[in-house]
Protein backbone atom coordinates (compact mmCIF):
# COMPACT_ATOMS: atom_id res chain seq x y z
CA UNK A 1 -21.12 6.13 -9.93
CA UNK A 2 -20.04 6.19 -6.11
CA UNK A 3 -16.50 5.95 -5.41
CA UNK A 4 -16.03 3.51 -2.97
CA UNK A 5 -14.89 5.87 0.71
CA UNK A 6 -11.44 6.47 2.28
CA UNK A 7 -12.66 3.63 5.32
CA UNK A 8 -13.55 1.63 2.31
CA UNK A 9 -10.04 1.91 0.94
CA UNK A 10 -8.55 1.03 4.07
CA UNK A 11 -9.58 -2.36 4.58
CA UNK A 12 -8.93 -2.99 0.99
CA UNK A 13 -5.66 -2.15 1.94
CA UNK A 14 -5.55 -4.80 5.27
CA UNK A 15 -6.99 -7.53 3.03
CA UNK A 16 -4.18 -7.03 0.31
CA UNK A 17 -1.32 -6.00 1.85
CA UNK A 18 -1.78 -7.80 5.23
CA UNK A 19 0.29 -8.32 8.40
CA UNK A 20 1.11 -11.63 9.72
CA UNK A 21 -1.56 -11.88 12.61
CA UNK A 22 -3.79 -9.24 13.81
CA UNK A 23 -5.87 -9.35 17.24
CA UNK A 24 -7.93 -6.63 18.71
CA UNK A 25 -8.08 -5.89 22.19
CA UNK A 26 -8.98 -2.51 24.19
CA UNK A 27 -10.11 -0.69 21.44
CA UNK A 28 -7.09 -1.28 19.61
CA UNK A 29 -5.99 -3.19 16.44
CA UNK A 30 -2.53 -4.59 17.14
CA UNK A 31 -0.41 -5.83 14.78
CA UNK A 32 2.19 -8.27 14.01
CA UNK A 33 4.04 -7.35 10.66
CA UNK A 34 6.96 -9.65 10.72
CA UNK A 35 9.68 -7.14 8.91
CA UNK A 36 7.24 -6.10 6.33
CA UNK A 37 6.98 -2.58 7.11
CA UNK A 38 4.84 0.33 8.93
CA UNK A 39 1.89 -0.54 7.48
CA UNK A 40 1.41 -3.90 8.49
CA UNK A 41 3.20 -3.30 12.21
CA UNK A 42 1.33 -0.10 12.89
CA UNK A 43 -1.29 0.22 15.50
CA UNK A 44 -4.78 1.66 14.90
CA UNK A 45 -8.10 2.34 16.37
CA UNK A 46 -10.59 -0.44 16.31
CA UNK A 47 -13.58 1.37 17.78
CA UNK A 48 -14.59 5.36 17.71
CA UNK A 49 -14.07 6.73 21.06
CA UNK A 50 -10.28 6.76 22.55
CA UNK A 51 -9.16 4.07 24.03
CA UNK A 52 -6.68 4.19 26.85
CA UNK A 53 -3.41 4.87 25.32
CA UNK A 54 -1.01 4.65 28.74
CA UNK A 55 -2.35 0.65 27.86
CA UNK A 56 -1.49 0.08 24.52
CA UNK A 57 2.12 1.88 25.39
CA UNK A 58 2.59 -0.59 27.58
CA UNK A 59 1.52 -3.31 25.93
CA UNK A 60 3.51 -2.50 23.31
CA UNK A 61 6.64 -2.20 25.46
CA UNK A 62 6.10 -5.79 27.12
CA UNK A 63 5.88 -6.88 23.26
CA UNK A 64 9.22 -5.06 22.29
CA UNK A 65 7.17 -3.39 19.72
CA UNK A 66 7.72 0.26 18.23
CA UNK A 67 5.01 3.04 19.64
CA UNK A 68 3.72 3.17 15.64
CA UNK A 69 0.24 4.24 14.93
CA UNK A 70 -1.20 4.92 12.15
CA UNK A 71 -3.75 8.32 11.60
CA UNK A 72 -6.56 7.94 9.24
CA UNK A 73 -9.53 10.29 7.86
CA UNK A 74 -11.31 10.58 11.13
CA UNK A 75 -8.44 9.74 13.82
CA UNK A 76 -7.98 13.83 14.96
CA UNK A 77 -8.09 13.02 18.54
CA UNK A 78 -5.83 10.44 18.44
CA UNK A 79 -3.63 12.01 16.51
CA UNK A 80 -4.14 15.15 18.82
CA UNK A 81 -3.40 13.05 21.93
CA UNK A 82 -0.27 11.54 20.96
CA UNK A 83 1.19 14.92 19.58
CA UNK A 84 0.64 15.86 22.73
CA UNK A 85 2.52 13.06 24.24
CA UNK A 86 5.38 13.90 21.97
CA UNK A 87 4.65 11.38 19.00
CA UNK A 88 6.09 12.72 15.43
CA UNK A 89 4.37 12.61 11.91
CA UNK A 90 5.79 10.38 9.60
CA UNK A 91 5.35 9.33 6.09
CA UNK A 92 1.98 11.26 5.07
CA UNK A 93 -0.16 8.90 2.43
CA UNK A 94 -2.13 9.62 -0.04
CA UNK A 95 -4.84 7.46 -1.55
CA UNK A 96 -5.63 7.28 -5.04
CA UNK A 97 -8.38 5.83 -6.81
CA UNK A 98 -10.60 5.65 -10.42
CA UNK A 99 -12.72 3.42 -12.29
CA UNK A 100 -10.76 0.55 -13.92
CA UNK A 101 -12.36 1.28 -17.09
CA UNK A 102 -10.76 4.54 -17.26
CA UNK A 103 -6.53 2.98 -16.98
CA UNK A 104 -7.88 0.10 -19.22
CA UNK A 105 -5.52 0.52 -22.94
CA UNK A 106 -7.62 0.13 -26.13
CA UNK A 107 -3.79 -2.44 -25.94
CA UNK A 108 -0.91 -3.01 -24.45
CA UNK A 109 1.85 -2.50 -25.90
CA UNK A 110 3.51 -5.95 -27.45
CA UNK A 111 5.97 -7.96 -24.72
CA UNK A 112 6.47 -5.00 -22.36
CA UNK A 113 4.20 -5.91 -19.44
CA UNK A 114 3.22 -9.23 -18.03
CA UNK A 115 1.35 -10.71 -14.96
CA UNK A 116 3.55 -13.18 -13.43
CA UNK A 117 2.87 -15.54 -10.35
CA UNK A 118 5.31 -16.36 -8.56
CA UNK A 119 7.75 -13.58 -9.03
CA UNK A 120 10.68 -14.27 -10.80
CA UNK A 121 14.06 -14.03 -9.67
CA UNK A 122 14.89 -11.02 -11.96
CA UNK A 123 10.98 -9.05 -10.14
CA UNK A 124 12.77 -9.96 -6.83
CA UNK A 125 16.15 -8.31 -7.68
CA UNK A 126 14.06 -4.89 -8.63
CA UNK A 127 12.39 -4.96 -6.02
CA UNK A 128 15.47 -5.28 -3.20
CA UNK A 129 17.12 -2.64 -5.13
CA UNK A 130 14.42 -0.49 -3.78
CA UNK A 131 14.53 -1.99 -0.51
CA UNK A 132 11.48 -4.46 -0.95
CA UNK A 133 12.98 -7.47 0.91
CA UNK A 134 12.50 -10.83 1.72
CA UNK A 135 9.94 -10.30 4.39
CA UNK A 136 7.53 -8.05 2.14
CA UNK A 137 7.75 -10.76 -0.57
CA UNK A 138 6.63 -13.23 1.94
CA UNK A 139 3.65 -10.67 3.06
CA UNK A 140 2.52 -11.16 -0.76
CA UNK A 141 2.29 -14.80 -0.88
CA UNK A 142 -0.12 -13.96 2.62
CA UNK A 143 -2.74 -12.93 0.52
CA UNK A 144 -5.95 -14.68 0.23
CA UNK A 145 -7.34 -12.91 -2.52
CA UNK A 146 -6.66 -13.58 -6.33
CA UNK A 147 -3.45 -11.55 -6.80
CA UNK A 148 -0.65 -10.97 -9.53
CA UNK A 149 3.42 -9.97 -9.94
CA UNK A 150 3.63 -7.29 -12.64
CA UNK A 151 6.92 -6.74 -14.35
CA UNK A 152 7.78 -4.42 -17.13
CA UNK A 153 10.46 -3.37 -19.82
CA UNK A 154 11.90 -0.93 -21.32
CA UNK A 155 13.32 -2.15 -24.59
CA UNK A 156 14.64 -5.54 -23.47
CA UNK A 157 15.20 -4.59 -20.05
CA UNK A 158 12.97 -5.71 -16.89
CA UNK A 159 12.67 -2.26 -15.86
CA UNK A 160 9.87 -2.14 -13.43
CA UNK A 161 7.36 -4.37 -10.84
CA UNK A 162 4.45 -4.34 -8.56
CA UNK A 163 2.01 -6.47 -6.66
CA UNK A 164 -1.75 -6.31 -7.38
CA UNK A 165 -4.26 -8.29 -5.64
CA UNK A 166 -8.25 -8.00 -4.75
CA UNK A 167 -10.65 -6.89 -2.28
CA UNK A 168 -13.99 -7.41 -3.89
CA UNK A 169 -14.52 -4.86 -6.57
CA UNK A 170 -11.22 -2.70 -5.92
CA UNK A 171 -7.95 -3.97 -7.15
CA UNK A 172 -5.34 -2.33 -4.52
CA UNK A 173 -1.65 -1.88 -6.35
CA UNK A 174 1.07 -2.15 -4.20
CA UNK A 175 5.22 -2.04 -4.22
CA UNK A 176 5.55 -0.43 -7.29
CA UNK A 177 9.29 0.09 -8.07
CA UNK A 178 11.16 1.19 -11.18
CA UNK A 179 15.09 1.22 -11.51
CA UNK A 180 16.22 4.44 -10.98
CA UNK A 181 18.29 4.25 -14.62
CA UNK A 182 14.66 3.60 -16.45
CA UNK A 183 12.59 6.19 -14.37
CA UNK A 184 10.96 8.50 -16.62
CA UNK A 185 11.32 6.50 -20.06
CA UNK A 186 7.07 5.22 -19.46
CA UNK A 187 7.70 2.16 -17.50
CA UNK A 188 5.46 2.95 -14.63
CA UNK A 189 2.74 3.84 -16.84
CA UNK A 190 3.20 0.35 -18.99
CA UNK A 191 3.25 -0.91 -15.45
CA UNK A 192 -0.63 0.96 -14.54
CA UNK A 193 -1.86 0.02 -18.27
CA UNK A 194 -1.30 -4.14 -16.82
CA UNK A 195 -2.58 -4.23 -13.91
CA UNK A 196 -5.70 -1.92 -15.33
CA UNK A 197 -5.93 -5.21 -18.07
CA UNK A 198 -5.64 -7.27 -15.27
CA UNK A 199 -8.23 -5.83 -13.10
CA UNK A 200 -10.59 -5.71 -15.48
CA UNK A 201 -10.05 -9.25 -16.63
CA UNK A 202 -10.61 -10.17 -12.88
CA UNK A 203 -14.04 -8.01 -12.50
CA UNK A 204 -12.54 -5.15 -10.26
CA UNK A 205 -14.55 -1.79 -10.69
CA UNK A 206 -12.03 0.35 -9.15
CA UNK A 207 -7.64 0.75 -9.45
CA UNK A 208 -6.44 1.96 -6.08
CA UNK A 209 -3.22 2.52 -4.39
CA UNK A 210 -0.89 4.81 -2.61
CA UNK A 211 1.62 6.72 -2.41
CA UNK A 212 3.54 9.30 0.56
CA UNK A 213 2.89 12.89 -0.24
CA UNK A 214 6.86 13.58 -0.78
CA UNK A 215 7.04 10.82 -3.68
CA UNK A 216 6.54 13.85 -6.67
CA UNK A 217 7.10 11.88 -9.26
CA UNK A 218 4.48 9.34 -7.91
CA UNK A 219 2.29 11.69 -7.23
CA UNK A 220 2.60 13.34 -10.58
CA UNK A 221 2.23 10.41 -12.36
CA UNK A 222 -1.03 9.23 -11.05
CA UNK A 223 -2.45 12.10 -10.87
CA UNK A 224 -2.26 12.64 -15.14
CA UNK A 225 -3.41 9.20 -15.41
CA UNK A 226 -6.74 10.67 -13.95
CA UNK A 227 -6.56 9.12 -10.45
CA UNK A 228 -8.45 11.08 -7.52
CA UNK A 229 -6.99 11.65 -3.89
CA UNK A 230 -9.59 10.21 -1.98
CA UNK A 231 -8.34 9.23 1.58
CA UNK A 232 -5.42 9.85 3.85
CA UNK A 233 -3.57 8.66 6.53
CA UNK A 234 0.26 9.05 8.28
CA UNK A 235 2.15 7.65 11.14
CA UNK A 236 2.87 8.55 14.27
CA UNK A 237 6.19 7.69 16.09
CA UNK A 238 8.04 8.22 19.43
CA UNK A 239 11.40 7.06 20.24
CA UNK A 240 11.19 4.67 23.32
CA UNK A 241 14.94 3.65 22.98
């Protein structure tokens, strides 16, 4: 079977994790996050050959938006051009993805993990102890496409959440936080095992997600669970101030 590509991945990712508005003009997709993060403020190319960048700078500017763009497979010359106009690297992603089929438990293990819609007030309370606010919470309840909460324990304890939602045949897992006390006791992995049950309950062929290339444990983690690296991308910054 054919993975589904890094581009493929990428507008999984804009359909279920997405900004507040998005408009393209110049060659360049320009978003809107509202407080939810680089992803969803970044801006990226909307057509193959460079646009005019001294434009979107300025645009950007008049806006009182960050210069943030974001550098997928296939961006070198942006990301070339804006190195050379003193733009850093941060946050390096990387994208991982398998077949559902291969996460999906022969069980789960009994009242551990649940899919839960709306999150409850305890998911909300993990989540802003990892500095998941208000705004991001809002970006969920965006979405268009079927979607879940997932929380799990560890013993008695909500332990650990993340957001799932659709795009066609991949299920794209976002926001996945543990508390730092229950890290390493499984709960990330009863967290995978739910949202593989729920993916496949919901007809999605493919888990994806991400993660930055720092995040070891992260990286670790999905990687024994069988997940490939397919795709890339990272930001890239200057300070305007």
């Amino acid at each position: 079977m054919t993975l589904p590509s890094a581009q493929r991945l990428y507008q999984a990712t804009n359909t279920t994790w997405p900004a507040r508005r998005t408009r393209q003009e110049a060659g360049w997709e320009i978003r809107d996050g509202a407080g939810g993060g680089k992803r969803v403020s970044a801006v990226t190319l909307a057509q193959k050959e460079l646009p005019d960048i001294d434009w979107i700078e300025a645009t950007l500017t008049e806006q009182g938006q960050e210069h943030l763009f974001m550098i997928r497979d296939g961006d070198e010359a942006l990301d070339a051009s804006l190195a050379a106009r003193g733009y850093e690297i941060i946050d390096p992603v990387t994208l991982y993805l398998c077949e559902t089929a291969h996460l999906q438990p022969a069980s789960l293990p009994r009242a551990q993990s649940y899919c839960i819609w709306e999150p409850l007030h305890i998911m909300r309370e993990i989540w802003a102890a990892g500095g998941i606010q208000e705004p991001r919470i809002a970006l969920m309840h965006r979405v268009q496409t079927p979607k879940t909460a997932l929380l799990a324990r560890s013993g008695d304890t909500p332990a650990g959440v993340g957001f799932l939602a659709l795009d066609g045949e991949i299920a794209m897992l976002h926001a996945v936080e543990v508390l730092p006390s229950y890290r390493r006791r499984g709960v990330a992995k009863k967290l995978m095992a739910q949202a593989a049950k729920w993916a496949e309950d919901h007809g999605a062929k493919y888990m994806a997600l991400m993660t930055t290339r720092d995040n070891q444990a992260a990286n670790g983690l999905y990687s024994s669970l069988g997940m490939r690296p397919v795709g890339h991308y990272h930001y890239r910054i200057k300070d305007t101030a």
